[in-house]
N, C-alpha and C. Protein backbone atom coordinates (compact mmCIF):
# COMPACT_ATOMS: atom_id res chain seq x y z
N UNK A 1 0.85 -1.16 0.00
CA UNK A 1 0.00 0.00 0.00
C UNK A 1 0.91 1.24 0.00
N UNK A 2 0.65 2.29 -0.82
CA UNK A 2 1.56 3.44 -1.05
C UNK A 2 1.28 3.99 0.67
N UNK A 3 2.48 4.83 0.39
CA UNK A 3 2.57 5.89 1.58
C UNK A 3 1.31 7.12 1.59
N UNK A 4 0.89 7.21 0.46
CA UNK A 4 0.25 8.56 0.20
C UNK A 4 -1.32 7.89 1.25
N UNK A 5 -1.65 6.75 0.33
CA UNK A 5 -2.89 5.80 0.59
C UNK A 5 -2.88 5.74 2.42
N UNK A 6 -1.79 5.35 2.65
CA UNK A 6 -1.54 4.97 4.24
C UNK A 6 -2.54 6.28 5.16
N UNK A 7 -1.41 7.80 4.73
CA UNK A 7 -1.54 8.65 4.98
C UNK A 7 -2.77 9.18 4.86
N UNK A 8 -4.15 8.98 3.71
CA UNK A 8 -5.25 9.58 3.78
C UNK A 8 -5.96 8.52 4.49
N UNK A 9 -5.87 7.30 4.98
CA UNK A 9 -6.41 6.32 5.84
C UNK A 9 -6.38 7.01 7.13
N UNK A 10 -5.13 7.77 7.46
CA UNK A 10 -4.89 8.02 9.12
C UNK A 10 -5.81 9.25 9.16
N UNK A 11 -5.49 10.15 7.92
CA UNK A 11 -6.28 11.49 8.25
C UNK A 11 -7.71 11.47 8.13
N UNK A 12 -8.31 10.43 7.63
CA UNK A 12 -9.86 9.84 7.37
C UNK A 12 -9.95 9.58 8.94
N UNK A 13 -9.26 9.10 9.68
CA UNK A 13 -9.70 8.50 11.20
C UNK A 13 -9.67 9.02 12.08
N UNK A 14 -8.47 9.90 11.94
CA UNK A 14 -8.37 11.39 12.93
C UNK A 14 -9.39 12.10 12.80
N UNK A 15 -10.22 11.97 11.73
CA UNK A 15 -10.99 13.40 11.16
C UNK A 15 -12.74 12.58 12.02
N UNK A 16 -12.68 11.48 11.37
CA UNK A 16 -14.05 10.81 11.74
C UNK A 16 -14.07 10.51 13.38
N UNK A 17 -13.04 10.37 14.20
CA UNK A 17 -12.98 10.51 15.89
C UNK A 17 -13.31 11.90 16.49
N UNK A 18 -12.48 13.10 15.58
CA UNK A 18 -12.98 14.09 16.15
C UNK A 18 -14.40 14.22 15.72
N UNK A 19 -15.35 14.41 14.43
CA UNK A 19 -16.47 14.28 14.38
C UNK A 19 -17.41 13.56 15.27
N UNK A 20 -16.83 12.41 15.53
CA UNK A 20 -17.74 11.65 16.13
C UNK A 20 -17.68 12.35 17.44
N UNK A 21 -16.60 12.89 18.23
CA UNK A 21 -16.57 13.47 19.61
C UNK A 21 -17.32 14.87 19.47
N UNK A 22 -17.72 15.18 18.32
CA UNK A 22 -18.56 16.72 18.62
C UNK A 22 -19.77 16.29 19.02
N UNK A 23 -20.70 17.21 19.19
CA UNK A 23 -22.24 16.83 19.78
C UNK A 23 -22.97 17.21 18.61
N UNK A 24 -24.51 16.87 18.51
CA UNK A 24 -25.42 17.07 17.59
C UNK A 24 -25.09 16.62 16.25
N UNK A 25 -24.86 15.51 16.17
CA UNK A 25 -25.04 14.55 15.12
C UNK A 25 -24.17 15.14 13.65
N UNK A 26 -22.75 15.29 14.42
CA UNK A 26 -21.88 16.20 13.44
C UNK A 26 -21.18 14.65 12.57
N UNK A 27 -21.33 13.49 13.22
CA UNK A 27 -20.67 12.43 13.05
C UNK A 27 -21.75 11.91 11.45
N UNK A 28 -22.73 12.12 11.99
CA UNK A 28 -23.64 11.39 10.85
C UNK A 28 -23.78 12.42 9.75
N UNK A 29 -24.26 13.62 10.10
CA UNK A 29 -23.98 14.55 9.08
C UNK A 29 -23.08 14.20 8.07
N UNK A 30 -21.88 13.99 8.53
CA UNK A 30 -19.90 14.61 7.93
C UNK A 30 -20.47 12.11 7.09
N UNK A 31 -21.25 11.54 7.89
CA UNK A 31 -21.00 10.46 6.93
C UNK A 31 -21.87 11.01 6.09
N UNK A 32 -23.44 11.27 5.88
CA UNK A 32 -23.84 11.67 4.38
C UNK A 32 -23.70 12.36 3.56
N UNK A 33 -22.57 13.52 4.03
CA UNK A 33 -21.62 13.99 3.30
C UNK A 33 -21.15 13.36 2.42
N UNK A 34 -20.07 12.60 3.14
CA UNK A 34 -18.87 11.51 2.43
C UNK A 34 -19.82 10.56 1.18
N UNK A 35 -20.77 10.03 1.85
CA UNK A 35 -21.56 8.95 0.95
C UNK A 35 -21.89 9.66 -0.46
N UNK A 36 -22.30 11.32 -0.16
CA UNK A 36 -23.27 12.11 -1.35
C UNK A 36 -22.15 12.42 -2.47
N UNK A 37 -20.85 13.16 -1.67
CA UNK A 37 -19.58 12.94 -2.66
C UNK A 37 -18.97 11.56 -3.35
N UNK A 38 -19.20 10.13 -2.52
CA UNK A 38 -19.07 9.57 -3.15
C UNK A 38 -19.46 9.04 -4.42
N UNK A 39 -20.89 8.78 -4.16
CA UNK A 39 -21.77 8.82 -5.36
C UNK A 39 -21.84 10.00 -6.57
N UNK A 40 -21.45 10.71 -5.76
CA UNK A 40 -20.95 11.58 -7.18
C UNK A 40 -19.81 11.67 -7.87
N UNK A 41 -18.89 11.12 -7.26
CA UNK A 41 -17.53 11.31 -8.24
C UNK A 41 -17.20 9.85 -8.74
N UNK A 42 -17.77 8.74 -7.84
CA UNK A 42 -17.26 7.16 -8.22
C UNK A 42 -17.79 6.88 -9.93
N UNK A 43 -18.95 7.44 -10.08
CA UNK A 43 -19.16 6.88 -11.78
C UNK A 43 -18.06 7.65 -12.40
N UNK A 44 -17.72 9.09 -12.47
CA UNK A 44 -16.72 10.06 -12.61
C UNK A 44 -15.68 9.41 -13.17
N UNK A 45 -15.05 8.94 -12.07
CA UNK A 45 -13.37 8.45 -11.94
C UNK A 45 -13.60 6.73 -13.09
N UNK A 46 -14.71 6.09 -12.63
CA UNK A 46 -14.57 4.82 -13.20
C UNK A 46 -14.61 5.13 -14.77
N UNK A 47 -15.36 6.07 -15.28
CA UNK A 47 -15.49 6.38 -16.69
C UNK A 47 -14.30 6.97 -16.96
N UNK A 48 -13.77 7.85 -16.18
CA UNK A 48 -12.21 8.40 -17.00
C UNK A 48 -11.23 7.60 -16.64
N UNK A 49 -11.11 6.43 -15.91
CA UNK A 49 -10.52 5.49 -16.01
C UNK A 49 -10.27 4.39 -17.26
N UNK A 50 -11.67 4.57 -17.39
CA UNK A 50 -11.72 3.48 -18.82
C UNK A 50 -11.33 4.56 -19.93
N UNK A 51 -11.79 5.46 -20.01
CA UNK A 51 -11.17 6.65 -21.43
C UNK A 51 -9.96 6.63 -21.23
N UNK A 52 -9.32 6.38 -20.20
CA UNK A 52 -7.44 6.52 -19.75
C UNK A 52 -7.43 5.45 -20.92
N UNK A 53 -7.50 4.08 -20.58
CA UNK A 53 -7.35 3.28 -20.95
C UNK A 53 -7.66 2.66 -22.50
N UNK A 54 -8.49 3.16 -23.16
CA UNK A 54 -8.96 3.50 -24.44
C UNK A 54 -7.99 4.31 -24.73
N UNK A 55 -8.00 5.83 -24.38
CA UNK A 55 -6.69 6.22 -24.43
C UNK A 55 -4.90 5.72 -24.94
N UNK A 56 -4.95 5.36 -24.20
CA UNK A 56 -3.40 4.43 -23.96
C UNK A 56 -3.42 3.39 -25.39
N UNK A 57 -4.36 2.62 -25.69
CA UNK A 57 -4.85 1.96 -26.50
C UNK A 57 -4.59 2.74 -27.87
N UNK A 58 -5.06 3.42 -28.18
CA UNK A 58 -5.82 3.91 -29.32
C UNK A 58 -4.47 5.18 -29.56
N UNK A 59 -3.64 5.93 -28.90
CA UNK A 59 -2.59 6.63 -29.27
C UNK A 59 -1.77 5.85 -29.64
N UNK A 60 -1.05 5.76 -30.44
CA UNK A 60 0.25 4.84 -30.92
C UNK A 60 1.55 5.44 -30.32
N UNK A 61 2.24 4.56 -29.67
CA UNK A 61 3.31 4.56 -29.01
C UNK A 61 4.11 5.87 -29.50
N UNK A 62 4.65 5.65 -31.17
CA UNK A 62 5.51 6.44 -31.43
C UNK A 62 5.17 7.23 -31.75
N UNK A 63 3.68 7.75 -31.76
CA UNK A 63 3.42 9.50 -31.72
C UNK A 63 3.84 9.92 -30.26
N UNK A 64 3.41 8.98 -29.41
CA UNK A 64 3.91 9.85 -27.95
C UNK A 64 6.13 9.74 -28.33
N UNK A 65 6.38 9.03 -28.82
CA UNK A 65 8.38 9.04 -28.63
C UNK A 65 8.29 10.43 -29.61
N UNK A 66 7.71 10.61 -30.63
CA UNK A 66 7.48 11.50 -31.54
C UNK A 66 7.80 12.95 -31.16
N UNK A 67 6.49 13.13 -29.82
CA UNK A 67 6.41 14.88 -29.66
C UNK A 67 6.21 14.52 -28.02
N UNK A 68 6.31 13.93 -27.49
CA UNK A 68 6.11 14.09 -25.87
C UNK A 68 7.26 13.12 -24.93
N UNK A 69 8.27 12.67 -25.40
CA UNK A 69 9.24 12.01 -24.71
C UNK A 69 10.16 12.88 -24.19
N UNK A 70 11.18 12.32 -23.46
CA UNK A 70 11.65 13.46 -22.93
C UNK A 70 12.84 14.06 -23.95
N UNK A 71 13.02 13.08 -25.10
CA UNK A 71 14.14 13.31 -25.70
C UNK A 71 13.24 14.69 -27.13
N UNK A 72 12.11 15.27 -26.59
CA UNK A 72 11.40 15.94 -27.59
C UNK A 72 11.95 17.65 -27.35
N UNK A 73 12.41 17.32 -25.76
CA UNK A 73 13.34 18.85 -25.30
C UNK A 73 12.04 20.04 -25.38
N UNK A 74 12.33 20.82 -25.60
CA UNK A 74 11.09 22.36 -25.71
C UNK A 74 10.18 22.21 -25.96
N UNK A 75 10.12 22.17 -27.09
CA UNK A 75 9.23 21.53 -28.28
C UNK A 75 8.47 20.46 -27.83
N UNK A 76 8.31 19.49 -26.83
CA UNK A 76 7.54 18.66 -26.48
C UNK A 76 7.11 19.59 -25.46
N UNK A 77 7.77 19.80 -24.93
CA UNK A 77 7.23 20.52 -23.42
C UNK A 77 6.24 21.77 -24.08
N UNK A 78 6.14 22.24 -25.21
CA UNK A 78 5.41 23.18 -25.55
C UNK A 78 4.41 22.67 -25.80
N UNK A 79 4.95 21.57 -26.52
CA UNK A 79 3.17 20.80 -27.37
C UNK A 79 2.31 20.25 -26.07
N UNK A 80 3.02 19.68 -25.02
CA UNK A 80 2.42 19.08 -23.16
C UNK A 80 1.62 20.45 -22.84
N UNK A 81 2.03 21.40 -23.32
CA UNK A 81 1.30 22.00 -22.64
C UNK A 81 0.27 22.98 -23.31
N UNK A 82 0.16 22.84 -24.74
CA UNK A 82 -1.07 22.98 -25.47
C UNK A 82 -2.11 21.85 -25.21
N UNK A 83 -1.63 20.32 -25.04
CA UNK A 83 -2.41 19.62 -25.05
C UNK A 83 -3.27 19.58 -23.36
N UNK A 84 -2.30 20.14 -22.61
CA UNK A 84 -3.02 20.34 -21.25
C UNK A 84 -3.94 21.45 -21.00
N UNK A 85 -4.24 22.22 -21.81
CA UNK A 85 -4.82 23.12 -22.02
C UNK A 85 -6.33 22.81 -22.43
N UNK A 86 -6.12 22.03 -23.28
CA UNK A 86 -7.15 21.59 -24.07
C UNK A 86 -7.80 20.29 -23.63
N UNK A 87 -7.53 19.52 -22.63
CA UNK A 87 -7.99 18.64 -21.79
C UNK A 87 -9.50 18.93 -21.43
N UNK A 88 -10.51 18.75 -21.44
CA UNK A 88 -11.91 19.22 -20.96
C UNK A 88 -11.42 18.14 -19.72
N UNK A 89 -12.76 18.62 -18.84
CA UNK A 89 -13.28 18.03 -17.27
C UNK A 89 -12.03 18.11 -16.11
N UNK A 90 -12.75 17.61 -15.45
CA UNK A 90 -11.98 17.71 -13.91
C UNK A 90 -10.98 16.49 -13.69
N UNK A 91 -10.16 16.77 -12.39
CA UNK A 91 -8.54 15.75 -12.33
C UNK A 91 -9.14 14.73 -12.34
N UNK A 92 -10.15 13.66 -12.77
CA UNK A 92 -10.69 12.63 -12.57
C UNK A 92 -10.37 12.07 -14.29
N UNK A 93 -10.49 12.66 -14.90
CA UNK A 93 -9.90 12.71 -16.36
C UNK A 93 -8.42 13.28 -16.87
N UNK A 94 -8.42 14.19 -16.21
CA UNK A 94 -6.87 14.97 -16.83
C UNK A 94 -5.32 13.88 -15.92
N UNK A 95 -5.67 13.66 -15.07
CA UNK A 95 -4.73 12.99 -14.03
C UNK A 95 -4.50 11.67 -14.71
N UNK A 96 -5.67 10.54 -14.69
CA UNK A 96 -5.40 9.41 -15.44
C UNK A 96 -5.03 9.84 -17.11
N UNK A 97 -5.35 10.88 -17.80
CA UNK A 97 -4.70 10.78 -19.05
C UNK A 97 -3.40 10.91 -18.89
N UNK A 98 -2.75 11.79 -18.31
CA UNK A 98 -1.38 12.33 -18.00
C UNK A 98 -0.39 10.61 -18.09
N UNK A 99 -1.26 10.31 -16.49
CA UNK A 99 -0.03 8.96 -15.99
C UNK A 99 -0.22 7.93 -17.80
N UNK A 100 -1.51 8.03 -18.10
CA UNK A 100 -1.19 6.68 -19.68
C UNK A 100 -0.22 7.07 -20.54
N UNK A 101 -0.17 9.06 -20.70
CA UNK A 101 0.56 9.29 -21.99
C UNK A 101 2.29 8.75 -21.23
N UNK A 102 2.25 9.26 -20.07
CA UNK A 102 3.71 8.89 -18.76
C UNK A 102 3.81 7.06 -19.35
N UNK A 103 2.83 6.35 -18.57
CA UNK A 103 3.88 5.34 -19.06
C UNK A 103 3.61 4.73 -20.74
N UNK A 104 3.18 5.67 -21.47
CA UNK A 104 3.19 5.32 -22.83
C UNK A 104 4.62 5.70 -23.03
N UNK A 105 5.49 6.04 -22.27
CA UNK A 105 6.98 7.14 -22.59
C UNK A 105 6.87 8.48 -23.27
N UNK A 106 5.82 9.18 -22.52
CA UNK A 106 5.75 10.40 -22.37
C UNK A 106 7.19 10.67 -21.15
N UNK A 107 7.92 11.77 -21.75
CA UNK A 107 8.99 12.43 -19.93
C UNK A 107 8.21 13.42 -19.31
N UNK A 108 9.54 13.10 -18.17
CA UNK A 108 8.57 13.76 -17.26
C UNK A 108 8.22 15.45 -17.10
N UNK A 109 9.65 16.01 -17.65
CA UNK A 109 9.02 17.86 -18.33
C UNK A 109 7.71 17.71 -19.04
N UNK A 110 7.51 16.96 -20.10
CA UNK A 110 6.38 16.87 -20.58
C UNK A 110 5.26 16.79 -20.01
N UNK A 111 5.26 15.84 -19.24
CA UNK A 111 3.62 16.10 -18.45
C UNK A 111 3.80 16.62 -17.47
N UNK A 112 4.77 17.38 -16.70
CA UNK A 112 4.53 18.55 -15.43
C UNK A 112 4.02 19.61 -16.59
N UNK A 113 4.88 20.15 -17.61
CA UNK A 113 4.14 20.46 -18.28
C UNK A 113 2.21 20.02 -18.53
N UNK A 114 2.02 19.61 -18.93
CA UNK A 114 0.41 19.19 -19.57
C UNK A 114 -0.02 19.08 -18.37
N UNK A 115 0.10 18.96 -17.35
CA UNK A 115 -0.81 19.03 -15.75
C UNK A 115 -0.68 20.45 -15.79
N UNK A 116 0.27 20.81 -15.18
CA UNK A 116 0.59 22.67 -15.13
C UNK A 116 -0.46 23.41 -15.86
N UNK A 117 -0.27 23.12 -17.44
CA UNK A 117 -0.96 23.53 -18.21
C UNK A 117 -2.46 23.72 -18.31
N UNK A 118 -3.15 22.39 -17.91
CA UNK A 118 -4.68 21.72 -17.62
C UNK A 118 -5.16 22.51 -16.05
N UNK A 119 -4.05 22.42 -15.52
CA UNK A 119 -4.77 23.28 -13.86
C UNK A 119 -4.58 24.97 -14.05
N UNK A 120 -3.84 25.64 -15.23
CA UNK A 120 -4.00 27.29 -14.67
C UNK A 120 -4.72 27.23 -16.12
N UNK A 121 -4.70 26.52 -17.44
CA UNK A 121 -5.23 27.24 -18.48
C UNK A 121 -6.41 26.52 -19.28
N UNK A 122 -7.01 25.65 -18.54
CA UNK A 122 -8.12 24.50 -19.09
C UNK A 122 -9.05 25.40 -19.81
N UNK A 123 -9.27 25.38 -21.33
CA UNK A 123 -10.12 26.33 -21.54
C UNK A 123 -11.49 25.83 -21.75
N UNK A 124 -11.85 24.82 -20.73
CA UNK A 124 -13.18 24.51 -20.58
C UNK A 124 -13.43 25.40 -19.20
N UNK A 125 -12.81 25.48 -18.14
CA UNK A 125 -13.19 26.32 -17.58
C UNK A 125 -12.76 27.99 -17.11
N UNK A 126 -12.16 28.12 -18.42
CA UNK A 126 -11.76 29.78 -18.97
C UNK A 126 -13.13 29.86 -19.41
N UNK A 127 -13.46 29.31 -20.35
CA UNK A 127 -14.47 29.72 -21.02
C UNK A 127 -15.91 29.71 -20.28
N UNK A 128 -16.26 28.19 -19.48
CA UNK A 128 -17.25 27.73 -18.74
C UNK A 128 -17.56 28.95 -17.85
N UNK A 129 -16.48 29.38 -17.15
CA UNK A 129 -16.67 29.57 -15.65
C UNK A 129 -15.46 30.85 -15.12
N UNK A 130 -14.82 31.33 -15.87
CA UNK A 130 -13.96 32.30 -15.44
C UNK A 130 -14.46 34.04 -16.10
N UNK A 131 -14.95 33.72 -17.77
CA UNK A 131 -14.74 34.97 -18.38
C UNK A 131 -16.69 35.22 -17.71
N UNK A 132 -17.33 34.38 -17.70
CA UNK A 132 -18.61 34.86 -17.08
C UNK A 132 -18.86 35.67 -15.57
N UNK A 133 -17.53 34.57 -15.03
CA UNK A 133 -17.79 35.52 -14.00
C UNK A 133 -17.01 36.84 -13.47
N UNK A 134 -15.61 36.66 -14.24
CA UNK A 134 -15.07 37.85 -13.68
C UNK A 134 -14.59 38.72 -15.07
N UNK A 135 -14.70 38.18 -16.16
CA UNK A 135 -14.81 38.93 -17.69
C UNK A 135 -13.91 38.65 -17.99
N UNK A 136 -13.35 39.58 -19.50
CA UNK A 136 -12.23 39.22 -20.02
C UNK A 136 -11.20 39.69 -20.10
N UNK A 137 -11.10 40.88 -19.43
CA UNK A 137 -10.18 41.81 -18.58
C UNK A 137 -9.14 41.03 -18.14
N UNK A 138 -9.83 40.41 -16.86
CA UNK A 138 -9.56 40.15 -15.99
C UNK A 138 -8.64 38.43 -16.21
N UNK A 139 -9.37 37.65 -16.99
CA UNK A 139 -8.71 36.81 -18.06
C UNK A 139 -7.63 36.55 -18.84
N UNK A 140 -7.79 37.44 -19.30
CA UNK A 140 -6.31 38.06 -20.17
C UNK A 140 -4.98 38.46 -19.47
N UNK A 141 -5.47 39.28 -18.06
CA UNK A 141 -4.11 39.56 -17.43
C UNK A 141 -4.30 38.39 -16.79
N UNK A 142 -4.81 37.65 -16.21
CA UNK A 142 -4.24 36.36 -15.51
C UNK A 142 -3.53 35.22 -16.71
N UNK A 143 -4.47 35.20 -17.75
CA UNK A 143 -3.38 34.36 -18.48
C UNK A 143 -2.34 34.74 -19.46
N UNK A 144 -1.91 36.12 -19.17
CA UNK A 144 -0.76 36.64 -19.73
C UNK A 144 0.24 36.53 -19.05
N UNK A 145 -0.03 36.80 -17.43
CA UNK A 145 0.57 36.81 -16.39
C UNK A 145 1.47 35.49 -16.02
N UNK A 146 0.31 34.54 -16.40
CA UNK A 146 0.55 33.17 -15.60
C UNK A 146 1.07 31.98 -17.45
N UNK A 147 0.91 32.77 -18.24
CA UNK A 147 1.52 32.07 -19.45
C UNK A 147 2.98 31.48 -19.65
N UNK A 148 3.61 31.58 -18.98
CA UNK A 148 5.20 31.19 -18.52
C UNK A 148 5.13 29.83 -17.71
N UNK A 149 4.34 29.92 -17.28
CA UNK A 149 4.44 28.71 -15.76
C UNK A 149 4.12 27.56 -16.40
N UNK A 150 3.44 26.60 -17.35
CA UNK A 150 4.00 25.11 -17.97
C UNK A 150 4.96 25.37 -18.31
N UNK A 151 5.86 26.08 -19.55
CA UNK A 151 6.61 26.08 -19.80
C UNK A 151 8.27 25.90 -18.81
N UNK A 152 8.06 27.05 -17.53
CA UNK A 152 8.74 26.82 -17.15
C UNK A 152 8.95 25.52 -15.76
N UNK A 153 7.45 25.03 -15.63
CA UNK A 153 7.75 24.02 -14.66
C UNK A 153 8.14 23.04 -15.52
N UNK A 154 7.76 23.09 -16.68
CA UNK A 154 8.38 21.63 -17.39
C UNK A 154 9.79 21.69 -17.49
N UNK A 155 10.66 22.64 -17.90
CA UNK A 155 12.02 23.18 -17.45
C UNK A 155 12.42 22.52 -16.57
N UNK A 156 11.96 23.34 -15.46
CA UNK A 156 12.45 23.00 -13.64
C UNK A 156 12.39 21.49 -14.11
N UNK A 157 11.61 20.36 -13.96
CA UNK A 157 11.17 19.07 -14.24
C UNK A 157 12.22 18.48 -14.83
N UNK A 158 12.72 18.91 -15.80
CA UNK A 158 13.83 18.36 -16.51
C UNK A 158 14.82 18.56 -15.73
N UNK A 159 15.50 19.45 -15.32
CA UNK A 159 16.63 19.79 -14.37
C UNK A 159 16.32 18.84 -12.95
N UNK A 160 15.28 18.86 -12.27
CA UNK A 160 14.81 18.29 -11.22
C UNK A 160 14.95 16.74 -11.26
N UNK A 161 14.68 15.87 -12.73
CA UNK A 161 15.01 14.74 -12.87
C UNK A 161 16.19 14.34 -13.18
N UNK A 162 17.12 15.32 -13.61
CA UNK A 162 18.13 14.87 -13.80
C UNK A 162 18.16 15.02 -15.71
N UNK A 163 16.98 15.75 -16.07
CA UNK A 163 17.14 14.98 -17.76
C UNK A 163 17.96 16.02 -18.52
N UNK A 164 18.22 17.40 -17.62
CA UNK A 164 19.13 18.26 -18.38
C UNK A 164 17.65 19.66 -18.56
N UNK A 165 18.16 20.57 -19.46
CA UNK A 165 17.25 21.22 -20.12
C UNK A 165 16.27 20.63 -20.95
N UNK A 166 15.30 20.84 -20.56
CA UNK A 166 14.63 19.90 -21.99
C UNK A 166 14.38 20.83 -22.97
C-alpha cells in the first residue's frame, strides 16, 4: 500500500474521531456527506478510467516518442502543454490521461508540463466559468501573467530529474 494511501487512511480517522466526539449529530452529518460525494464522483473516476485506458490503447506509441518524450526537449514541453490546455473536465480525467501518456513514454518535463498547463489554463473552464464571471479583462491579465508557468515548470522538471534542459 503506497505511503500517500496509508496517509489519507490516518487522516480519514483522525478526522471521523474528532467528528464523532462533537455533539449534535456532526458524526452522521460529515458520513452523508462523504456517501453524497461519493456517489458523485465514483461513476466520474470509473469512466475516466476506462477513457485513460482507451486512451493508452488507441494513441500509438511512437506519436507519444514522436512529440512528448523526454528526448522531444522544448518543443515537447510546448506541445504538453497545449495539449493540457485543451484537456476538458476535472482531475478525474486529466490525471489518469497524464499517468497513460507517462507510461506510454511520455517524460517527465512533458507532463509537469500538460498538468501545469490543464490546472492554470483549461479552456473549458476559462471559457465555462472564469470569463462569465469575472470577464475578459480580468482573463487576459491572468493568463498573460501566468503564461510562462508550464513552460517553465516543465524546465524546472527536466533539471529536477536529472534529464538536463529539456
Amino acid at each position: 500500500m503506497a505511503a500517500t494511501t496509508i496517509f489519507l487512511y490516518l487522516v480519514g480517522a483522525v478526522l471521523a474521531v474528532i467528528a464523532y466526539r462533537r455533539p449534535r449529530g456532526t458524526y452522521s452529518r460529515a458520513l452523508r456527506l462523504a456517501f453524497g460525494q461519493l456517489v458523485q464522483t465514483f461513476p466520474r473516476v470509473i469512466l475516466a478510467l476506462i477513457a485513460a485506458g482507451f486512451i493508452a490503447e488507441i494513441v500509438p506509441g511512437r506519436l507519444i516518442a514522436g512529440w512528448l518524450d523526454a528526448d522531444s526537449g522544448f518543443a515537447g514541453v510546448a506541445v504538453a502543454s497545449l495539449i493540457g490546455a485543451v484537456i476538458p473536465g476535472g482531475p478525474s480525467l486529466a490525471i489518469p490521461m497524464a499517468a497513460v501518456l507517462f507510461k506510454a513514454g511520455a517524460g517527465t518535463p512533458q507532463m509537469v508540463a500538460l498538468v501545469t498547463a490543464w490546472s492554470v489554463f483549461a479552456i473549458h473552464r476559462i471559457l465555462g466559468n472564469e470569463v462569465p464571471l469575472v470577464g475578459w479583462r480580468f482573463t487576459l491579465v491572468r493568463l498573460v501573467s501566468a503564461g510562462w508557468a508550464p513552460l517553465l515548470c516543465g524546465l524546472a522538471a527536466g533539471l529536477i530529474a536529472g534529464i538536463g534542459p529539456a
